[in-house]
N, C-alpha and C. Protein backbone atom coordinates (compact mmCIF):
# COMPACT_ATOMS: atom_id res chain seq x y z
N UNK A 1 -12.20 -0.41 16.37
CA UNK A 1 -11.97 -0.38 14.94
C UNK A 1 -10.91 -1.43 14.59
N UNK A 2 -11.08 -2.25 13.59
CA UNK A 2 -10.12 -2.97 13.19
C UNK A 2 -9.78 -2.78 11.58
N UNK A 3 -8.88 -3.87 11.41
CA UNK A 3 -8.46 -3.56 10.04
C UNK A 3 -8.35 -5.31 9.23
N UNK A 4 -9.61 -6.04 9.94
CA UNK A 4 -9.96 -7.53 9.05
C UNK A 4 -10.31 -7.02 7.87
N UNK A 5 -10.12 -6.14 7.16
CA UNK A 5 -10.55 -6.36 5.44
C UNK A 5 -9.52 -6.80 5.33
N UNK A 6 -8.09 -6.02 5.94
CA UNK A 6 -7.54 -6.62 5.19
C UNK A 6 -7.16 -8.31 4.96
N UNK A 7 -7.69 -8.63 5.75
CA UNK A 7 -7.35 -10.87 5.77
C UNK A 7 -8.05 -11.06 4.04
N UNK A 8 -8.76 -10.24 3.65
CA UNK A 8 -9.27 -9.75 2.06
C UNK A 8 -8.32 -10.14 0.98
N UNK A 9 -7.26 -9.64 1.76
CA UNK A 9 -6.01 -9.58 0.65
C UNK A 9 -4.73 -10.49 0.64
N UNK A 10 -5.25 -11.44 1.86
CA UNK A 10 -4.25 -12.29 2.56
C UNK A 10 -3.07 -12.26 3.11
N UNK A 11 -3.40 -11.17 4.12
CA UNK A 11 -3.10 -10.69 5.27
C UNK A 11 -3.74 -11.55 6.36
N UNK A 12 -2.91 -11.59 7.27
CA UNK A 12 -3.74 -12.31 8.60
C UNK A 12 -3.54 -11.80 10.24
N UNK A 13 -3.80 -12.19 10.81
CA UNK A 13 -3.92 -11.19 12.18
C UNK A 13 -2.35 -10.85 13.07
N UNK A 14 -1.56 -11.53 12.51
CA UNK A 14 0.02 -11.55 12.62
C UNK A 14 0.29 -9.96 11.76
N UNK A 15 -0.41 -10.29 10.71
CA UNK A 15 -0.16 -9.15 9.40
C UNK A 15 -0.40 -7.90 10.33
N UNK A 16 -1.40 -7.70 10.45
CA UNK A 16 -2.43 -6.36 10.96
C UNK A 16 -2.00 -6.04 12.51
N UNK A 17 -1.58 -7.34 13.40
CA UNK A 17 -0.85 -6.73 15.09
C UNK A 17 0.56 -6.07 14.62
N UNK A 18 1.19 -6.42 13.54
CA UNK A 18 2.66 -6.17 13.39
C UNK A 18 2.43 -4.10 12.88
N UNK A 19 1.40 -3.96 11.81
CA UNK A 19 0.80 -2.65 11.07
C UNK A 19 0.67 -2.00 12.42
N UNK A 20 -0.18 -2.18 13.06
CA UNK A 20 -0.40 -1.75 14.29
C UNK A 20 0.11 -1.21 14.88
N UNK A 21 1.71 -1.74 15.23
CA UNK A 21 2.72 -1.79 16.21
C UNK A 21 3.48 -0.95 15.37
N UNK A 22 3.75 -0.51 14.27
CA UNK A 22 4.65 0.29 13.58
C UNK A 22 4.04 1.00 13.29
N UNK A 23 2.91 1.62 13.19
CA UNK A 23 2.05 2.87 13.07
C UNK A 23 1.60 3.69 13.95
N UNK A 24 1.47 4.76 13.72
CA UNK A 24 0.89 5.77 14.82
C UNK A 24 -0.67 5.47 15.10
N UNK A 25 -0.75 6.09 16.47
CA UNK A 25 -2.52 6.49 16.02
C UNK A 25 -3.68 6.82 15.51
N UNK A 26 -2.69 7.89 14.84
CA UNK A 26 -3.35 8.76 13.57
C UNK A 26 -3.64 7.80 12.73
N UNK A 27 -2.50 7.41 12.04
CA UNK A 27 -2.96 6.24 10.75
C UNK A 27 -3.51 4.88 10.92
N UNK A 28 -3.20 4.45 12.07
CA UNK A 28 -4.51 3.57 12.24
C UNK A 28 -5.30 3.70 12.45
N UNK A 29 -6.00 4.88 12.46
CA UNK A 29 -7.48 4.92 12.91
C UNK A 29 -7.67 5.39 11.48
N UNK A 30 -6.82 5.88 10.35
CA UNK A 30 -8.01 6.75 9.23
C UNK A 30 -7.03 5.26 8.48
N UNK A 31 -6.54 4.45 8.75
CA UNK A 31 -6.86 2.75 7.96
C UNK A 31 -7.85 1.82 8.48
N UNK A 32 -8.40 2.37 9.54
CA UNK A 32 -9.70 1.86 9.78
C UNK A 32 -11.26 2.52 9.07
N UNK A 33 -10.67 4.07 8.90
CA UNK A 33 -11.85 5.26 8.89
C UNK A 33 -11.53 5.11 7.24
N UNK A 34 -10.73 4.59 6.86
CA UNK A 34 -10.89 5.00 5.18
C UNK A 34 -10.69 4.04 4.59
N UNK A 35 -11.19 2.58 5.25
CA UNK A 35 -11.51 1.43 4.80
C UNK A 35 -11.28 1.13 2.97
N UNK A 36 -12.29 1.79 2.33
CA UNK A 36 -12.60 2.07 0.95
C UNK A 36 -11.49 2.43 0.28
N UNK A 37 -10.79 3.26 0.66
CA UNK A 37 -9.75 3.93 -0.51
C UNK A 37 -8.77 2.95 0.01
N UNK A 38 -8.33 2.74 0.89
CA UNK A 38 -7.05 1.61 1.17
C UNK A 38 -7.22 0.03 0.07
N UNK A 39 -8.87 -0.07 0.50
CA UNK A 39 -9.02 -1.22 -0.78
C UNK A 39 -8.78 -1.34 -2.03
N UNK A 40 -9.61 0.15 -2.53
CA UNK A 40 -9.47 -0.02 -3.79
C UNK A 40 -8.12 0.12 -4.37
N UNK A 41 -7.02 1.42 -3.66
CA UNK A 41 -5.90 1.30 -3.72
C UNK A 41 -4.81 -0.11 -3.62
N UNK A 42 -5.28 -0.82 -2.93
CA UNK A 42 -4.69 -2.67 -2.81
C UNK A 42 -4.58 -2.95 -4.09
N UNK A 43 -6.06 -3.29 -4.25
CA UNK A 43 -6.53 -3.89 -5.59
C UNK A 43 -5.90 -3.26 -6.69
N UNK A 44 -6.04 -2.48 -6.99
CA UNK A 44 -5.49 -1.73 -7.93
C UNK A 44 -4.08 -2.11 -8.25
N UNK A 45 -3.54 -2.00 -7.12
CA UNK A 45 -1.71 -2.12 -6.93
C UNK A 45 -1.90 -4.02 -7.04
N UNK A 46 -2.48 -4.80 -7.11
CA UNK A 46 -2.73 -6.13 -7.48
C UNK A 46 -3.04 -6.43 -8.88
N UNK A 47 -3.65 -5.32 -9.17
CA UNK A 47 -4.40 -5.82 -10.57
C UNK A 47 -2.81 -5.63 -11.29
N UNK A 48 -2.50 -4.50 -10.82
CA UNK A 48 -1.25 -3.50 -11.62
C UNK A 48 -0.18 -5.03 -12.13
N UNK A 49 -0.24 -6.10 -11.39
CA UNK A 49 0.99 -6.88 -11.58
C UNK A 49 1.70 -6.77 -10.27
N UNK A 50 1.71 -6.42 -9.17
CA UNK A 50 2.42 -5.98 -8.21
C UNK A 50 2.65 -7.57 -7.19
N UNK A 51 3.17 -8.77 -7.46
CA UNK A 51 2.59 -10.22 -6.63
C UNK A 51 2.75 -9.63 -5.04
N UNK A 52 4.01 -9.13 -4.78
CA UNK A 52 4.45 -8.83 -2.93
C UNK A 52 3.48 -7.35 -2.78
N UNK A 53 2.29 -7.16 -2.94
CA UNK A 53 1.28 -6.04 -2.90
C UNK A 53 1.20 -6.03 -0.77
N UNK A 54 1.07 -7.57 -0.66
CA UNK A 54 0.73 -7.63 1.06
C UNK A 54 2.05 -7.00 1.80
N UNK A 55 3.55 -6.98 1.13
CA UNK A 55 4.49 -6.53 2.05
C UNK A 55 4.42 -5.23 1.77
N UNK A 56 4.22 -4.12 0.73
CA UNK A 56 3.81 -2.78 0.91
C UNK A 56 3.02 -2.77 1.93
N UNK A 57 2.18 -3.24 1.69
CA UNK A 57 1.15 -3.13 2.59
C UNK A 57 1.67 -2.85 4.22
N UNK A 58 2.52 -4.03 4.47
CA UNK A 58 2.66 -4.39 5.69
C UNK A 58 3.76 -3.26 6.24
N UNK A 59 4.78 -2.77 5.07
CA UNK A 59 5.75 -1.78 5.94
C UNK A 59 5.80 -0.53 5.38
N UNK A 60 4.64 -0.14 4.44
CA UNK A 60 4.27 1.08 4.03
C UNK A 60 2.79 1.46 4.22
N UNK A 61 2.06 1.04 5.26
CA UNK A 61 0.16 0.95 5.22
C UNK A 61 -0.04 2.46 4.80
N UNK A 62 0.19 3.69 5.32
CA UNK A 62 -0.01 4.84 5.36
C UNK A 62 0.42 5.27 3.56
N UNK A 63 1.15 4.63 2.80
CA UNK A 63 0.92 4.95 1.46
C UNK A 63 -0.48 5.21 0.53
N UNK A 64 -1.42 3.82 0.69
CA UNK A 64 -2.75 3.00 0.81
C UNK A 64 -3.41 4.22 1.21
N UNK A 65 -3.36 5.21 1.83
CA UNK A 65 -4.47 6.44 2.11
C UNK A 65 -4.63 7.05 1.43
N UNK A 66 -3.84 7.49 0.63
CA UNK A 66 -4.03 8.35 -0.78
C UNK A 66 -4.99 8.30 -1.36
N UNK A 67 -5.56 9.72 -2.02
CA UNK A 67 -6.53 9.22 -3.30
C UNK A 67 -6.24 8.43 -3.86
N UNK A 68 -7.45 7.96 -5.02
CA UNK A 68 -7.42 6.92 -5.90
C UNK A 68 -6.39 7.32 -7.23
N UNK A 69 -6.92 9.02 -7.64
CA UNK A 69 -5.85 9.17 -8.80
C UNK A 69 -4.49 9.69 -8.35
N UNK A 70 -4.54 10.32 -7.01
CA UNK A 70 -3.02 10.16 -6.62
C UNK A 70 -1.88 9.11 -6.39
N UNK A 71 -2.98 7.68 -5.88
CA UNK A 71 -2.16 6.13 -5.75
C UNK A 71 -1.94 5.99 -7.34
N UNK A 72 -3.07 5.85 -8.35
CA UNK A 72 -2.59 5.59 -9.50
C UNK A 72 -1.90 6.59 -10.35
N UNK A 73 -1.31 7.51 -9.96
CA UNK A 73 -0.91 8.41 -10.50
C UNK A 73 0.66 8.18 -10.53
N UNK A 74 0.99 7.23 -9.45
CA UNK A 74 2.16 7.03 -8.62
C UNK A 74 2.62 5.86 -10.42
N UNK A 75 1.94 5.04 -10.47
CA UNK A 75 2.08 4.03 -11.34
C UNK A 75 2.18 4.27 -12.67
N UNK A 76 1.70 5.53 -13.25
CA UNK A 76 1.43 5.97 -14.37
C UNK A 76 3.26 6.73 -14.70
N UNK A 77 3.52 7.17 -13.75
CA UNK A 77 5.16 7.87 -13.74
C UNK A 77 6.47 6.72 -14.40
N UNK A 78 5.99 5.37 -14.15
CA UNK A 78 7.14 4.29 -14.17
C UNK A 78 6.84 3.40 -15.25
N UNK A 79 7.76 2.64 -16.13
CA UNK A 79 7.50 1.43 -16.63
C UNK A 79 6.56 0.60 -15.66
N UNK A 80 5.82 0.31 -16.49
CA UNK A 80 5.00 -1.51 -15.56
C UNK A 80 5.92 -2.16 -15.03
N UNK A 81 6.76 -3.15 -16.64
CA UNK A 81 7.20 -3.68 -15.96
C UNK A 81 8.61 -3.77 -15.60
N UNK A 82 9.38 -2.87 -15.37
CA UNK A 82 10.35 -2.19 -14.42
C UNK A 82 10.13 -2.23 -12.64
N UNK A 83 8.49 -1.31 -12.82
CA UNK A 83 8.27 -0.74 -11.09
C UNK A 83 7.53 -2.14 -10.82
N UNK A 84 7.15 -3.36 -11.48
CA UNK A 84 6.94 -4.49 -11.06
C UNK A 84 8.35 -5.14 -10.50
N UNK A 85 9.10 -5.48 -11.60
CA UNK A 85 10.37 -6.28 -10.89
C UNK A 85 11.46 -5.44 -9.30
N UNK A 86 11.52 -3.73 -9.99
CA UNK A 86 11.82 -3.42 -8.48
C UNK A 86 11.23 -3.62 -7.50
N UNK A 87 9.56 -3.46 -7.37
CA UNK A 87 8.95 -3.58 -6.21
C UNK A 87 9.12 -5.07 -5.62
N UNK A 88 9.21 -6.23 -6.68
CA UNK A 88 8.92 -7.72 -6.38
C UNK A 88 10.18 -7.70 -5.64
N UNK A 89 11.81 -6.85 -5.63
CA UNK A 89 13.06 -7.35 -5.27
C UNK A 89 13.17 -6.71 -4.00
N UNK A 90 12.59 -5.19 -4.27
CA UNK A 90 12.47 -4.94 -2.65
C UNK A 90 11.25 -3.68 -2.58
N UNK A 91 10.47 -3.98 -1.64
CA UNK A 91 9.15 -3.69 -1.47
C UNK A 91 9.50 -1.88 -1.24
N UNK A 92 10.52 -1.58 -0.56
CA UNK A 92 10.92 -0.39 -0.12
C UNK A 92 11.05 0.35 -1.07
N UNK A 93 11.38 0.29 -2.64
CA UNK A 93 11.43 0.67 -3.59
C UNK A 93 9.96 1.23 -3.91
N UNK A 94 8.89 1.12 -3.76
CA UNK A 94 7.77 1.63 -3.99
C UNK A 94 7.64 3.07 -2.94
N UNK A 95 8.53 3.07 -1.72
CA UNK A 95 8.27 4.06 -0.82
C UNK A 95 9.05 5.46 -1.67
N UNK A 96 10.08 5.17 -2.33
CA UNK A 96 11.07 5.84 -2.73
C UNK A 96 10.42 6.33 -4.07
N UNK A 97 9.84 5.59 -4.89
CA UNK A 97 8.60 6.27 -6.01
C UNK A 97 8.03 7.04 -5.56
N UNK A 98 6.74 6.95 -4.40
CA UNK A 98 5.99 7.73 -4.31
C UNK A 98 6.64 9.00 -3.77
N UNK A 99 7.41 8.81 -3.10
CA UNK A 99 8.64 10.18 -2.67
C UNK A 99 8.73 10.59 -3.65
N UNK A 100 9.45 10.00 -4.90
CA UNK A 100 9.91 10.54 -6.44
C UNK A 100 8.73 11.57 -6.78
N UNK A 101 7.60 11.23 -6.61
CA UNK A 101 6.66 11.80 -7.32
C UNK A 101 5.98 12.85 -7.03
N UNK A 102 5.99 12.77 -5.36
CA UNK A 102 5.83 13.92 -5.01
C UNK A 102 6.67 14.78 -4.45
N UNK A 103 8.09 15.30 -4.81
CA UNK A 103 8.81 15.84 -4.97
C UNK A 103 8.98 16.41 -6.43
N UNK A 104 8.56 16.04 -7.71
CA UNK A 104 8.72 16.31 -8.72
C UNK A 104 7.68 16.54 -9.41
């Protein structure tokens, strides 16, 4: 199982050995097994305005598993463009939202 969609999003095989190496088993195999929702979830978080979408990606992959209205549900809680400029300053700030949200 691999995870070349994502080179999709311009990610590259540096991108995906590094995901790899900081993830468990578990989640790399259901970011292989749940191909679909990780995408549309990308995209989405791209369309949103999000430009650094590939470094979530890269040190939060296991976010990306979520349903579709639970990922966008995450976005609907924050200013646009607020949770745009925090996320653009530091990517880690999106980990700490979705915490926010599901805690509250």
């Amino acid at each position: 199982m691999t995870l070349e969609y994502l080179y999709d999003f311009g990610l590259d095989s540096r991108d995906v050995e590094e995901i790899c190496e900081y993830v468990d088993e578990d989640i790399f195999t259901e970011l292989g097994l749940f191909e679909n929702i990780v995408k549309e979830n990308i995209q989405y978080m791209k369309d949103f305005g999000v430009s650094n979408f590939s470094q979530v990606v890269l040190k939060f992959p296991d976010i990306f598993l979520r349903d579709a209205d639970s990922f966008k549900n995450i976005f609907s809680k924050f200013d646009r463009d607020d949770l745009i400029q925090k996320v653009e300053k530091n990517p880690a700030v999106f980990k700490k939202m979705v915490e926010f949200v599901d805690n509250n």
